[in-house]
Protein backbone atom coordinates (compact mmCIF):
# COMPACT_ATOMS: atom_id res chain seq x y z
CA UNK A 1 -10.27 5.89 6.25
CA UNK A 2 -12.75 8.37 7.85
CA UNK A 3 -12.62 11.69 8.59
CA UNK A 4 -14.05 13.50 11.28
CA UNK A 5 -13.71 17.04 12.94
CA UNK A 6 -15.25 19.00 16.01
CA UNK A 7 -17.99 21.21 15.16
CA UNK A 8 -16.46 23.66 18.07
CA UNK A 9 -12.96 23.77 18.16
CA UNK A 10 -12.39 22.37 14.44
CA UNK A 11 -10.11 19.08 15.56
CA UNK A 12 -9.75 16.80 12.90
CA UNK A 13 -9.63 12.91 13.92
CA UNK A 14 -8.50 10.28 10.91
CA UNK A 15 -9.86 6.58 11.92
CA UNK A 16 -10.14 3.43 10.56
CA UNK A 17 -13.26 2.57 11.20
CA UNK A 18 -16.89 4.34 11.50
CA UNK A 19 -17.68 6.37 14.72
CA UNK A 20 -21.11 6.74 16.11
CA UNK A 21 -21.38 10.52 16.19
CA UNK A 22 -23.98 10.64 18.86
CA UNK A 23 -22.32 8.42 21.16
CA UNK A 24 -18.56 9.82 21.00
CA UNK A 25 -17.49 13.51 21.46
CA UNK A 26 -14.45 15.69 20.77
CA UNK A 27 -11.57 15.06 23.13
CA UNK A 28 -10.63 18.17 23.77
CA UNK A 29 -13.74 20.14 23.84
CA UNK A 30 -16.73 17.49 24.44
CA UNK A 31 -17.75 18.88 20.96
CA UNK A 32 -20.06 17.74 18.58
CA UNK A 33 -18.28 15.64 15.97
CA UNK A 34 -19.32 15.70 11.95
CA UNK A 35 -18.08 12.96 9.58
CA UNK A 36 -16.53 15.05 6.24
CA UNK A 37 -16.74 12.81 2.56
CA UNK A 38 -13.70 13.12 0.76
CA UNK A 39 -14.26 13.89 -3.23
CA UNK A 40 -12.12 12.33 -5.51
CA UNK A 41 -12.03 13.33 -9.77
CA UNK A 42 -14.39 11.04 -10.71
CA UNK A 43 -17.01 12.84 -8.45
CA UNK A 44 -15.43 16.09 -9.61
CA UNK A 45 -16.19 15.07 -13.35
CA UNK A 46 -20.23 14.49 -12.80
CA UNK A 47 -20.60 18.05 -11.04
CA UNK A 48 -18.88 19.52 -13.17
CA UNK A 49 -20.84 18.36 -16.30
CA UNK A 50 -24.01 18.31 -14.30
CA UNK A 51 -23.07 22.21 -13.63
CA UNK A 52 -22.76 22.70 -17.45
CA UNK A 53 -26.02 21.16 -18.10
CA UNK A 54 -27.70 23.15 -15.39
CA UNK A 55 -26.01 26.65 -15.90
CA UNK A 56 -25.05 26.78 -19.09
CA UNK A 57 -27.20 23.90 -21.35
CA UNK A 58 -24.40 22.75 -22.84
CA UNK A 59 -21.99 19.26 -22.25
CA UNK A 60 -18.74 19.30 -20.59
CA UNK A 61 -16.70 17.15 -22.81
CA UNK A 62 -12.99 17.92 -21.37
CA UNK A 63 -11.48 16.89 -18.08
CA UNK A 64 -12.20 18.17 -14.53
CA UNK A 65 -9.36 17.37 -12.05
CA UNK A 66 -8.10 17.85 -8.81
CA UNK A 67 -4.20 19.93 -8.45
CA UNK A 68 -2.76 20.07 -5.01
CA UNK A 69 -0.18 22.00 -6.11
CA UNK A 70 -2.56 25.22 -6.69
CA UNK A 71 -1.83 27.00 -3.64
CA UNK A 72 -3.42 30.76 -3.90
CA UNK A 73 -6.21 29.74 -6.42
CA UNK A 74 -9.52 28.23 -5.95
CA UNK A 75 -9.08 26.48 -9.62
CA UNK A 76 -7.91 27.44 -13.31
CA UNK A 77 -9.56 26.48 -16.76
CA UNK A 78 -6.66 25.57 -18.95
CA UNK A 79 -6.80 27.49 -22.65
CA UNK A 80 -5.65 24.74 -24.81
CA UNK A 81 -6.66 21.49 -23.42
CA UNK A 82 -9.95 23.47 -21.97
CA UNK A 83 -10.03 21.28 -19.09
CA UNK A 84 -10.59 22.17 -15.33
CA UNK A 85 -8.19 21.85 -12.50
CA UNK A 86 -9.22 22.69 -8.42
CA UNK A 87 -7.37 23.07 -5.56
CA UNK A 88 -8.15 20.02 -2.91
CA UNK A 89 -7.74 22.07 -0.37
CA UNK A 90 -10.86 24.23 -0.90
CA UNK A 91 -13.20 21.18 -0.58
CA UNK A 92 -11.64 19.78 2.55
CA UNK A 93 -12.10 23.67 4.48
CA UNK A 94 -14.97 24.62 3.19
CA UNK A 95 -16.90 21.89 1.31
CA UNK A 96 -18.51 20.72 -1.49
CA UNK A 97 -20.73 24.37 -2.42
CA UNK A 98 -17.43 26.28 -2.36
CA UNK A 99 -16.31 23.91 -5.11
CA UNK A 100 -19.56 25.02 -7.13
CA UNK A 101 -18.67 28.58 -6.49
CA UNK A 102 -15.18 27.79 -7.56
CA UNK A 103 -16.67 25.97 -10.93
């Protein structure tokens, strides 16, 4: 499955196959269209440990996860299991750096 949306209007289009970006346009606005990667927990996991590395020097040895049922928060860091949980939703609006903002 790939996802693409209008760089104008913001129209998302779900296909099944690839779609050559220069040759094809929005339908509704003869936009620009932009192919956005999904990000599932493994990729989650290696940014967030390569964010503890980078910022802090030290391993992340707990869990990072996606939660789709966060719905007014960015992410949490749960006390007792000291893991990380984000809200999906962030990275599919505004991408992958608001997820490192988030983190």
């Amino acid at each position: 499955e790939h996802i693409y949306v209008c760089m104008q209007c913001d129209q998302k289009y779900v296909r099944k196959r690839k779609v050559n970006t220069v040759k094809y346009v929005c339908g509704k606005c003869k936009g620009q269209l932009k192919k956005i990667y999904k990000m599932n927990d493994k990729d989650l996991q290696i940014l967030v440990e390569e964010i503890s590395l980078k910022l802090f020097h030290k391993t992340f040895r707990h869990e990072a996860t996606f939660n789709s049922r966060l719905s007014t928060t960015g992410g949490r860091y749960l006390l007792r299991t000291c893991n990380i949980e984000v809200n999906y939703k962030y990275f599919e609006q505004y991408g992958r750096q608001e997820i490192v903002e988030i983190i």
